[in-house]
C-alpha atoms as a PDB file:
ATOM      1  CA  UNK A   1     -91.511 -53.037  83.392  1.00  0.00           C
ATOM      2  CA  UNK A   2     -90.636 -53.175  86.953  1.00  0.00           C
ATOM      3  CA  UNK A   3     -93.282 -53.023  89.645  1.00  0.00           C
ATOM      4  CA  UNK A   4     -93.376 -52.487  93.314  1.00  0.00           C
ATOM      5  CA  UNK A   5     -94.258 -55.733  95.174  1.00  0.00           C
ATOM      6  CA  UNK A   6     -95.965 -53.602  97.947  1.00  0.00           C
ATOM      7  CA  UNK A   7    -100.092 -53.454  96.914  1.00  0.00           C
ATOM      8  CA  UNK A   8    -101.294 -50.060  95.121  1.00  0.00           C
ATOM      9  CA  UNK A   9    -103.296 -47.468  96.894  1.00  0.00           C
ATOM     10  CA  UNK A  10    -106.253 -48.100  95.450  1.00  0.00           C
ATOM     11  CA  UNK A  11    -108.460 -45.873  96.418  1.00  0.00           C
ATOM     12  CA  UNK A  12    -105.629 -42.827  95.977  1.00  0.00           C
ATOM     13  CA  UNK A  13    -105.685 -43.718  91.959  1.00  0.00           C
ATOM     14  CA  UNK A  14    -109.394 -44.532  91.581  1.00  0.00           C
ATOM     15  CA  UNK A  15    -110.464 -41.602  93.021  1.00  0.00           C
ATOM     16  CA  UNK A  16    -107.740 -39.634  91.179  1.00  0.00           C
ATOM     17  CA  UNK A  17    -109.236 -41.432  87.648  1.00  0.00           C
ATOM     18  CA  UNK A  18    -112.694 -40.901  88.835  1.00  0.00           C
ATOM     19  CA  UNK A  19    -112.078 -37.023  89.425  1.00  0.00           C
ATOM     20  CA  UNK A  20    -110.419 -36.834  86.204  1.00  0.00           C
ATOM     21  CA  UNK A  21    -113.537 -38.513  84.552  1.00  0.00           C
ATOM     22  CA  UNK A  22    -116.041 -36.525  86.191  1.00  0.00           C
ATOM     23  CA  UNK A  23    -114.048 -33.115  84.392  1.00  0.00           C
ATOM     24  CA  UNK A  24    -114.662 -34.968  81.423  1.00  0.00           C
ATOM     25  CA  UNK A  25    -116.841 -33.556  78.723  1.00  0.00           C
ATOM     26  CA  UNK A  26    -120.205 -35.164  78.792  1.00  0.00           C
ATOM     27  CA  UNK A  27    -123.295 -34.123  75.742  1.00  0.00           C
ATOM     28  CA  UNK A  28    -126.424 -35.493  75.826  1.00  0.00           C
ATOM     29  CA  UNK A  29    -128.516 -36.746  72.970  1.00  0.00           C
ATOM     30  CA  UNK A  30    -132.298 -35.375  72.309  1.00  0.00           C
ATOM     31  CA  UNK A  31    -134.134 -38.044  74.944  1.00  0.00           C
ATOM     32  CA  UNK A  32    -131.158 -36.570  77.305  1.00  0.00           C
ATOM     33  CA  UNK A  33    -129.159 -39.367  77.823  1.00  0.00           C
ATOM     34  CA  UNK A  34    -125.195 -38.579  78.662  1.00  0.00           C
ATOM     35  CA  UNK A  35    -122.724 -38.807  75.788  1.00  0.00           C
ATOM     36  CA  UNK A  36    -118.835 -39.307  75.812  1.00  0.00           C
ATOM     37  CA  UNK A  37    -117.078 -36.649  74.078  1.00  0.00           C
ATOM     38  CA  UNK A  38    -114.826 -38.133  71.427  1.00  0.00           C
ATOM     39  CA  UNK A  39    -111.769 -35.957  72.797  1.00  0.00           C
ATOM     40  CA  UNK A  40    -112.678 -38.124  76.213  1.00  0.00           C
ATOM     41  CA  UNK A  41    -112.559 -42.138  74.738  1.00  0.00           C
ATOM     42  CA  UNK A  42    -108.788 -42.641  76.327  1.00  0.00           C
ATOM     43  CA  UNK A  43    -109.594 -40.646  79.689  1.00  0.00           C
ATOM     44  CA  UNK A  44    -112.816 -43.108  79.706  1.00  0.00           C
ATOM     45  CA  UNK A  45    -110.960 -45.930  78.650  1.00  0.00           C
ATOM     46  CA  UNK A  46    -107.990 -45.674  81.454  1.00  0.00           C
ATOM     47  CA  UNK A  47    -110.709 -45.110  83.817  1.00  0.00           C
ATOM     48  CA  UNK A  48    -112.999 -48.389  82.895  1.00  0.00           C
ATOM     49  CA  UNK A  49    -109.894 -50.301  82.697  1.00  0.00           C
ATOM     50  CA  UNK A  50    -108.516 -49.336  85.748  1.00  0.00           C
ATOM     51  CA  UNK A  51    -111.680 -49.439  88.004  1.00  0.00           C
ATOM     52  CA  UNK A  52    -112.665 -52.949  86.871  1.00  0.00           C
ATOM     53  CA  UNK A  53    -108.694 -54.061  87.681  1.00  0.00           C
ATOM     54  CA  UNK A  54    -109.307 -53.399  90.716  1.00  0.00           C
ATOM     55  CA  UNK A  55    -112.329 -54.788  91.241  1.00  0.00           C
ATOM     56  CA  UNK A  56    -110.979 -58.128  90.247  1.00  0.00           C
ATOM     57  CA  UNK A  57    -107.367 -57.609  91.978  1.00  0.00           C
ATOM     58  CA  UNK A  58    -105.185 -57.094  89.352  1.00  0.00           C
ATOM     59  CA  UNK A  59    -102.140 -55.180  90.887  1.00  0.00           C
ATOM     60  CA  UNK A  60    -101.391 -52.152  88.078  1.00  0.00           C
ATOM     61  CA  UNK A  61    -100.182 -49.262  89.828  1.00  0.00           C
ATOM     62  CA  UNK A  62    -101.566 -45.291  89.152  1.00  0.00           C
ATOM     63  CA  UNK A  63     -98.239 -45.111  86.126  1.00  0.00           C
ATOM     64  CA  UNK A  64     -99.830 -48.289  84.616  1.00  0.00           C
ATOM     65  CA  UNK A  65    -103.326 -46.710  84.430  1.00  0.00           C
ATOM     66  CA  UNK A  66    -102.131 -43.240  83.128  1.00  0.00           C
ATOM     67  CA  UNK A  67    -100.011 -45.006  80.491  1.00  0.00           C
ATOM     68  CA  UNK A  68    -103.374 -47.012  79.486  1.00  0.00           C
ATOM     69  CA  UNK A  69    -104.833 -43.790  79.032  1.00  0.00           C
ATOM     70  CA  UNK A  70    -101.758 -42.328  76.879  1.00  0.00           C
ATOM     71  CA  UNK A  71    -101.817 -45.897  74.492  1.00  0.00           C
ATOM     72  CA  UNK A  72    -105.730 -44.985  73.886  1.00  0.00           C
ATOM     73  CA  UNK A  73    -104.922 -41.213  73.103  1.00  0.00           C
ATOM     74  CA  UNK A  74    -102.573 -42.819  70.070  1.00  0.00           C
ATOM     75  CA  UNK A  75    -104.742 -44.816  68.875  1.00  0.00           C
ATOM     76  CA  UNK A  76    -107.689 -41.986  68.877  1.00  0.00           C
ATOM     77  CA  UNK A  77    -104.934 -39.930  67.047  1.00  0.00           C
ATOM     78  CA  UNK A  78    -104.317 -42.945  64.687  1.00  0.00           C
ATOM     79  CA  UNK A  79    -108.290 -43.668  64.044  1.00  0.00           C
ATOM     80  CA  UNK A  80    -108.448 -39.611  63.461  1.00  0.00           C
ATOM     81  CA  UNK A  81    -105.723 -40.133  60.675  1.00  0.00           C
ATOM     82  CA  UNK A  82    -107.804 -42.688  58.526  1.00  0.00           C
ATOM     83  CA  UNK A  83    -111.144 -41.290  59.232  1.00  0.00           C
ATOM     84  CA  UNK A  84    -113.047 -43.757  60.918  1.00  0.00           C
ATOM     85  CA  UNK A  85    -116.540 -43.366  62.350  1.00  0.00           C
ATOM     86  CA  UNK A  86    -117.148 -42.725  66.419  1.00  0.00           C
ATOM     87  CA  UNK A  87    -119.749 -44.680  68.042  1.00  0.00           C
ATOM     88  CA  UNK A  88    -121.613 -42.920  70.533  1.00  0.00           C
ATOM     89  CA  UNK A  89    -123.451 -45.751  71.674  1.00  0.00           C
ATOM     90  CA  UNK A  90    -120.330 -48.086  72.534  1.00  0.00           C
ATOM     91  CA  UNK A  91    -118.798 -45.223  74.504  1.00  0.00           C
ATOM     92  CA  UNK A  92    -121.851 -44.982  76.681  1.00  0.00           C
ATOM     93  CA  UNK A  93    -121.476 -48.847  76.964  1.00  0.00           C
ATOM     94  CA  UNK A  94    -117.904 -48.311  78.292  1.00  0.00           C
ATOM     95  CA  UNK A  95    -118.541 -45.923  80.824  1.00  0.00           C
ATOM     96  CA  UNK A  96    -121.365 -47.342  82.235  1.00  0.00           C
ATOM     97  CA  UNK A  97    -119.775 -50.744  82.237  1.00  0.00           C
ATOM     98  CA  UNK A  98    -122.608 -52.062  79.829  1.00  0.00           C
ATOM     99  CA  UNK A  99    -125.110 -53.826  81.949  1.00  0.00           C
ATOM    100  CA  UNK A 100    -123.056 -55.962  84.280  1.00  0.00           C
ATOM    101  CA  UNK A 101    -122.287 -58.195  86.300  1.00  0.00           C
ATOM    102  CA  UNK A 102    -119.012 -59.240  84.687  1.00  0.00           C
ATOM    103  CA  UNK A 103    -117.237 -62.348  85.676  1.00  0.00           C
ATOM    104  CA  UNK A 104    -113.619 -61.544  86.425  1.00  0.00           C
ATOM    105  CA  UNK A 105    -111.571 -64.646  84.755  1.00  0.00           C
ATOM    106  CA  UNK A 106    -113.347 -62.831  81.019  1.00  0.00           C
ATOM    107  CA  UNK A 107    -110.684 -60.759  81.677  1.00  0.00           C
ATOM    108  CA  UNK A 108    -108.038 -63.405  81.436  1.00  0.00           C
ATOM    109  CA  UNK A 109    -109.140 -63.667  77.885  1.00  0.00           C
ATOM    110  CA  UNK A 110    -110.146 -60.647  76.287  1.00  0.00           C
ATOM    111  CA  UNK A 111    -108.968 -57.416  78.620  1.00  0.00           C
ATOM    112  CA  UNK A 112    -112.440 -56.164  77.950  1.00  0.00           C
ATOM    113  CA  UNK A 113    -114.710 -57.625  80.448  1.00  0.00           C
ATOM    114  CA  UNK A 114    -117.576 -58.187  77.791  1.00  0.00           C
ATOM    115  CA  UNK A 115    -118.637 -61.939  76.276  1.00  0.00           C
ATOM    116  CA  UNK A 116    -117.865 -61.984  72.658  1.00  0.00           C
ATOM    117  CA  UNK A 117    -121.248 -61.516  71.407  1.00  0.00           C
ATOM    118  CA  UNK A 118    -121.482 -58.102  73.151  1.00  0.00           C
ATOM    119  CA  UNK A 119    -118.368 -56.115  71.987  1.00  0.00           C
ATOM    120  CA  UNK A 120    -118.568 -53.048  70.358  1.00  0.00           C
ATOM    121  CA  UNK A 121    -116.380 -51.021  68.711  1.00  0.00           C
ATOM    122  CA  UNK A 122    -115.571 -47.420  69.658  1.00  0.00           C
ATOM    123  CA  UNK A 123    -114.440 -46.628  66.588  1.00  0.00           C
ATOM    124  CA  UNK A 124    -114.998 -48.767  63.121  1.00  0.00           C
ATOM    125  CA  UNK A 125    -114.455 -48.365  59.305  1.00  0.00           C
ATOM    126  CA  UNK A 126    -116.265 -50.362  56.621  1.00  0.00           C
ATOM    127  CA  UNK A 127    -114.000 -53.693  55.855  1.00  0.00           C
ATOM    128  CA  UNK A 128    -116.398 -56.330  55.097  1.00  0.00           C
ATOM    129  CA  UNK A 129    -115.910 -59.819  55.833  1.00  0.00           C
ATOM    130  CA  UNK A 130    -112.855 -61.964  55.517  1.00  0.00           C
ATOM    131  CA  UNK A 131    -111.120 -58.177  54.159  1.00  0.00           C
ATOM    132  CA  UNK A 132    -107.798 -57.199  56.023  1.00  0.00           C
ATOM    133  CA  UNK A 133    -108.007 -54.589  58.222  1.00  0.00           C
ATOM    134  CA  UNK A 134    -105.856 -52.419  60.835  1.00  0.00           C
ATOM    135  CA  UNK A 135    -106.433 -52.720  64.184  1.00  0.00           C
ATOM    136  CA  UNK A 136    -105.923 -49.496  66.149  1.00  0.00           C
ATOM    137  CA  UNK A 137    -106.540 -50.426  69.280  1.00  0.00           C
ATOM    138  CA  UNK A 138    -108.658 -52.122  71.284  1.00  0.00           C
ATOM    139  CA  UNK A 139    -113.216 -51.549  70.326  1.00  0.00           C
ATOM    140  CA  UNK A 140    -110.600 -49.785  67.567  1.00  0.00           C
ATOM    141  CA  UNK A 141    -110.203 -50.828  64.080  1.00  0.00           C
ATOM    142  CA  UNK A 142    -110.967 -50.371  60.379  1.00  0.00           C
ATOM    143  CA  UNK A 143    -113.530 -53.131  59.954  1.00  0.00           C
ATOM    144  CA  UNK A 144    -117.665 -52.496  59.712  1.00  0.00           C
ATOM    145  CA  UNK A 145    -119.027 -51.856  63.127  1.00  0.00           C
ATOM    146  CA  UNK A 146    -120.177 -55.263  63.850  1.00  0.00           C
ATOM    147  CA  UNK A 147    -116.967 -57.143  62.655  1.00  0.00           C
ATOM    148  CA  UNK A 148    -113.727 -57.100  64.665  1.00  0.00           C
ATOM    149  CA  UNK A 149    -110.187 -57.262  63.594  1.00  0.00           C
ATOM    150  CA  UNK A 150    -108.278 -60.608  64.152  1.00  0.00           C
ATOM    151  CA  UNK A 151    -104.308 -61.033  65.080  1.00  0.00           C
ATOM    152  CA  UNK A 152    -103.974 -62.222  61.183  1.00  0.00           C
ATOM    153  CA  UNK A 153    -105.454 -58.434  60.508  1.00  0.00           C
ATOM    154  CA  UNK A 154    -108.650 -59.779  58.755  1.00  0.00           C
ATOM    155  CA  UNK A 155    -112.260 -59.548  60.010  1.00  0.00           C
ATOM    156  CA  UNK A 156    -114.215 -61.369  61.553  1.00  0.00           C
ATOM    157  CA  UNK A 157    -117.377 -61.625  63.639  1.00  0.00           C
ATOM    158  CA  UNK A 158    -116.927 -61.101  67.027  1.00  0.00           C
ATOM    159  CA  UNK A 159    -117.036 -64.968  68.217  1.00  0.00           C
ATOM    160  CA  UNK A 160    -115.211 -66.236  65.467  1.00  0.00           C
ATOM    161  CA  UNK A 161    -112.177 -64.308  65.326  1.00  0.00           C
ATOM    162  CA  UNK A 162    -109.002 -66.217  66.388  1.00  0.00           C
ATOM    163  CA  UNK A 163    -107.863 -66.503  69.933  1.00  0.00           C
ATOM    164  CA  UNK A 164    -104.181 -66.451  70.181  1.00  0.00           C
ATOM    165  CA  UNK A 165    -102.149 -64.520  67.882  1.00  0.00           C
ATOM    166  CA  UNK A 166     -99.421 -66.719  65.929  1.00  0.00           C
ATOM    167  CA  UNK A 167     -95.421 -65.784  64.449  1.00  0.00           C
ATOM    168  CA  UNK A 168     -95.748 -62.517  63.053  1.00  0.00           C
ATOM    169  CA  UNK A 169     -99.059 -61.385  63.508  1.00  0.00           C
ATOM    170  CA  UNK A 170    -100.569 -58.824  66.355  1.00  0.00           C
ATOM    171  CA  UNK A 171    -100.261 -59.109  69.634  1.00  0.00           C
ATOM    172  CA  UNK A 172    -100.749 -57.050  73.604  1.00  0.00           C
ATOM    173  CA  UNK A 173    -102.238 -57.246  76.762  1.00  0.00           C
ATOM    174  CA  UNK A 174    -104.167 -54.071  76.198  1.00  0.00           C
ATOM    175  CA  UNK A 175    -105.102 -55.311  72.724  1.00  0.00           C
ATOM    176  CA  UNK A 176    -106.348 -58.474  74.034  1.00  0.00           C
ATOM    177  CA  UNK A 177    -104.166 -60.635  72.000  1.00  0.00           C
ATOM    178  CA  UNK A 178    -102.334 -63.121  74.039  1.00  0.00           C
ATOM    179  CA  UNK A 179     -99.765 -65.512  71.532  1.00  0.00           C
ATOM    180  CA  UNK A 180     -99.881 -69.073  70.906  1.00  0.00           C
ATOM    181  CA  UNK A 181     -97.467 -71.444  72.796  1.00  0.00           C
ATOM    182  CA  UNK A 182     -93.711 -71.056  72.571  1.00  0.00           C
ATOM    183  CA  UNK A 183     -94.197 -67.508  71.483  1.00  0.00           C
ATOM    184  CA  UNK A 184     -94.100 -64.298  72.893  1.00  0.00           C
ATOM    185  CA  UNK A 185     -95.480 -60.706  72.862  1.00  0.00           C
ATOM    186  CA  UNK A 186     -92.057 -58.328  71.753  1.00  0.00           C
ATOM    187  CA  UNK A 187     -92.162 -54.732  72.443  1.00  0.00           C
ATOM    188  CA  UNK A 188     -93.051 -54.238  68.800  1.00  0.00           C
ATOM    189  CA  UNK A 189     -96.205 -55.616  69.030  1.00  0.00           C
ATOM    190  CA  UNK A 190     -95.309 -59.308  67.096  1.00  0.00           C
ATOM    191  CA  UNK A 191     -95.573 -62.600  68.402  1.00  0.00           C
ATOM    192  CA  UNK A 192     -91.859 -64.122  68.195  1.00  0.00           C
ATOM    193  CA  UNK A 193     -90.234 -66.991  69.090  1.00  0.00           C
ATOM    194  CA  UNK A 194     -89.736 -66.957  72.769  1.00  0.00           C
ATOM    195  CA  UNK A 195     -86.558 -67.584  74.772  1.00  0.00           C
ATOM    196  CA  UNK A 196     -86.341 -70.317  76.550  1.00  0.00           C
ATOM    197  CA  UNK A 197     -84.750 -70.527  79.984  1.00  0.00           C
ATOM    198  CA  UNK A 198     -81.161 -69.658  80.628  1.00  0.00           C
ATOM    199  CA  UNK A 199     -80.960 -67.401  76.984  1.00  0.00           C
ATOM    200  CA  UNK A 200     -80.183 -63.877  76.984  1.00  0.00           C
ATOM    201  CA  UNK A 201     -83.126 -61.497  76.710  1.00  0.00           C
ATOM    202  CA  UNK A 202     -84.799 -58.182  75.785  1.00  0.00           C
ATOM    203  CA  UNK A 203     -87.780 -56.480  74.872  1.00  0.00           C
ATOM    204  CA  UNK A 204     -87.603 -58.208  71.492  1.00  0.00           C
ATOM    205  CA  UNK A 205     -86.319 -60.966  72.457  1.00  0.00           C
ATOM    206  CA  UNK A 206     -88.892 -62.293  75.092  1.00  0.00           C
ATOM    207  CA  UNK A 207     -88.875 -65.068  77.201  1.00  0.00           C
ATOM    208  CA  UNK A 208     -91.141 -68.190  77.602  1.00  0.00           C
ATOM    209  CA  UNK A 209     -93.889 -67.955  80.126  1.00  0.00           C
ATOM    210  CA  UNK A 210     -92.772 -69.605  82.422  1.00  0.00           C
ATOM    211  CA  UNK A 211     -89.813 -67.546  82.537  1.00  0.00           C
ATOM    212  CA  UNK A 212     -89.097 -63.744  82.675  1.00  0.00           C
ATOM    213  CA  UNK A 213     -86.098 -61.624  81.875  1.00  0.00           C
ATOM    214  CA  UNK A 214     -84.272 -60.725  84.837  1.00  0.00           C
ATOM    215  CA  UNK A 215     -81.609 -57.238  85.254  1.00  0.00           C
ATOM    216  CA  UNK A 216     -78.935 -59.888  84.080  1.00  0.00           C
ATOM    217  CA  UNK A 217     -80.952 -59.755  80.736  1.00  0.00           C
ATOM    218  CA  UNK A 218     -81.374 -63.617  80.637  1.00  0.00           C
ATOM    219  CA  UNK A 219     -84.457 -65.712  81.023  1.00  0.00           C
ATOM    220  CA  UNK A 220     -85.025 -66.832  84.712  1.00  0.00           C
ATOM    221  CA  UNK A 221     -87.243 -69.316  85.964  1.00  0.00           C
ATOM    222  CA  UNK A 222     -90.718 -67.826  87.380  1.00  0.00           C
ATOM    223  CA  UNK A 223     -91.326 -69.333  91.306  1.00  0.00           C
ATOM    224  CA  UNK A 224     -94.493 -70.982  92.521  1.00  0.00           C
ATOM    225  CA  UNK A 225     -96.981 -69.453  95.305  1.00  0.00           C
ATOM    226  CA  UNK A 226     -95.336 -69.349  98.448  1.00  0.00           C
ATOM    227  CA  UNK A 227     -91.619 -69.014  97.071  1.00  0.00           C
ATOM    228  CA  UNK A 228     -89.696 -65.847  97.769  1.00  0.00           C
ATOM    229  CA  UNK A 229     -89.757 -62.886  95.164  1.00  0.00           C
ATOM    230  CA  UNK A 230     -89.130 -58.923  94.722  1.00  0.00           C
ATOM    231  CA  UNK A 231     -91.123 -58.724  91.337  1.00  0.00           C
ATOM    232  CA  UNK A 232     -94.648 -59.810  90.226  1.00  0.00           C
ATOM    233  CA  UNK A 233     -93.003 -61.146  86.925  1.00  0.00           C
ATOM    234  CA  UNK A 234     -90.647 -63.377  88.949  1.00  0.00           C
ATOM    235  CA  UNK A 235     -94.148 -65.014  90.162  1.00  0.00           C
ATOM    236  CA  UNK A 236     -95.421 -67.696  88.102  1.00  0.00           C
ATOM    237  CA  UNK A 237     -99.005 -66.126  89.108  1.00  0.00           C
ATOM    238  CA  UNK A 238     -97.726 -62.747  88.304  1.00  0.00           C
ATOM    239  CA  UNK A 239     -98.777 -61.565  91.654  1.00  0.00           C
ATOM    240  CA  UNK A 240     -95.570 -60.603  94.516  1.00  0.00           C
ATOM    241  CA  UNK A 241     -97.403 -59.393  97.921  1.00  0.00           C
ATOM    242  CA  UNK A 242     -95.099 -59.042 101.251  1.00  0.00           C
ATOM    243  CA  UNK A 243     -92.408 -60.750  99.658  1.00  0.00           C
ATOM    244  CA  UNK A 244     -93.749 -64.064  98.746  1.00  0.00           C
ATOM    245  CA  UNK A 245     -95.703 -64.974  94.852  1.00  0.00           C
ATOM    246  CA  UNK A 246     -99.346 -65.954  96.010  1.00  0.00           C
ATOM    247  CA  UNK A 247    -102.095 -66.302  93.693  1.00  0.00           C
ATOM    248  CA  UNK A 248    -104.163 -64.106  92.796  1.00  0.00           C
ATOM    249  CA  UNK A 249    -108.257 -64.193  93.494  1.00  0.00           C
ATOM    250  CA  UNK A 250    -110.608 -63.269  91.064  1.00  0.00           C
ATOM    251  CA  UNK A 251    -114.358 -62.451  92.875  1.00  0.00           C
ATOM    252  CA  UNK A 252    -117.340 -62.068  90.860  1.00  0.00           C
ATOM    253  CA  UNK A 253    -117.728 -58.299  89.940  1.00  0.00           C
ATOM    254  CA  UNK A 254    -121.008 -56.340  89.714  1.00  0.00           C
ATOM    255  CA  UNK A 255    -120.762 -52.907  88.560  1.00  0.00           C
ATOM    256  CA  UNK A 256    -118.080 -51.326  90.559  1.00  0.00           C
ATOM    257  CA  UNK A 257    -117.964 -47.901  91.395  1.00  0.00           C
ATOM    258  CA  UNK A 258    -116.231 -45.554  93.599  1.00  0.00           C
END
């Protein structure tokens, strides 16, 4: 994906997603606390994401955040298809951004902002134990509510599920599922063997981390902070401001809002 290396407007997209959130359909339960409508969980979802990106200076531009809403509508559509059960209470966790403050470098690890002992999922099935399961998307999948599906597609509890996804199995940034060393996330969601510096590349093909695939379509070295650059990929901090990779700075967050 190619980005700009000029910074976002902000406030232009968060007030966009927070105008688009406040249309949203919102119940409320018989003590009259507000609900998310089901139909809502990606619009919600985009929105949380997005807002807390921010917040911690992640540079994804308005496109990104509208295309994390359009992943979550598939895999609502998906978790309509096998009939899983909707949990009320982790949606009102979402949007409220649970009980806060979160410490941005969680992020790094899990996309989700919450410790490991205080996920929830938006939408679960009944897979017990150690049983394999699908996972939808992420909160999403087809184990019991209190279990979480793994990159080997098995679940676990929350804190002991795997890490880093190996060869073959599951893998995404907006799954939280980062592969093990020398391997690399391919557009169809696998961890592969990735390319090492100097081979030809493509979205299947990935390359290494420390190098991304240029318009040449072969693995490039990424540059350190201070070096030159047109892309955040080129960057080995991901991060390309005023023409020059810099590294990004991740404050501590408490409850952001617009």
């Amino acid at each position: 994906m190619t980005h700009s290396s000029a910074k976002p407007n902000y406030v232009g997209r968060l007030l966009l997603l927070g105008v688009l959130m406040a249309s949203a359909r919102c119940d409320c339960n018989q003590n009259g606390d507000p609900r998310i409508h089901p139909d809502d969980v990606p619009l919600a979802l985009g929105w949380m994401t997005c807002i807390l990106l921010d917040c911690c200076e992640h540079h994804v531009v308005e496109d990104q955040c509208m295309m994390l809403i359009s992943e979550a509508e598939t895999w609502v559509t998906r978790t309509h298809e096998l009939g899983l059960d909707y949990d009320e209470d982790c949606a009102l966790k979402l949007y409220f951004y649970g009980d806060g403050p979160y410490e941005c470098s969680v992020f790094e690890q899990n996309e989700h902002y919450w410790a490991c002992d205080e996920v929830c999922a938006l939408y679960h099935g009944s897979a017990a134990l150690d049983e394999p399961c699908e996972l939808v998307g992420l909160h999403m999948s087809t184990c019991a509510k209190d279990l979480v599906c793994g990159p080997d597609e098995r679940c676990h509890a929350p804190c002991d599920a795997p890490e880093l996804a190996l060869a073959g199995q599951r893998c995404g940034a907006a799954l939280g599922l980062p592969c093990a060393a020398g391997l690399a996330c391919a557009a169809s969601g696998r961890c592969v063997d990735a390319m090492p510096l100097g081979s030809a590349c493509d979205v299947e093909q990935p390359c290494d981390v420390d190098g991304w695939c240029s318009a040449s379509s072969l693995c490039e070295a990424r540059v350190e902070d201070g070096q030159a650059c047109e892309l955040h990929e080129q960057c080995l901090s991901q991060l390309c401001e005023a023409g020059g990779c810099v590294a990004p700075t991740l404050p501590y967050c408490v409850n952001p809002v617009l």
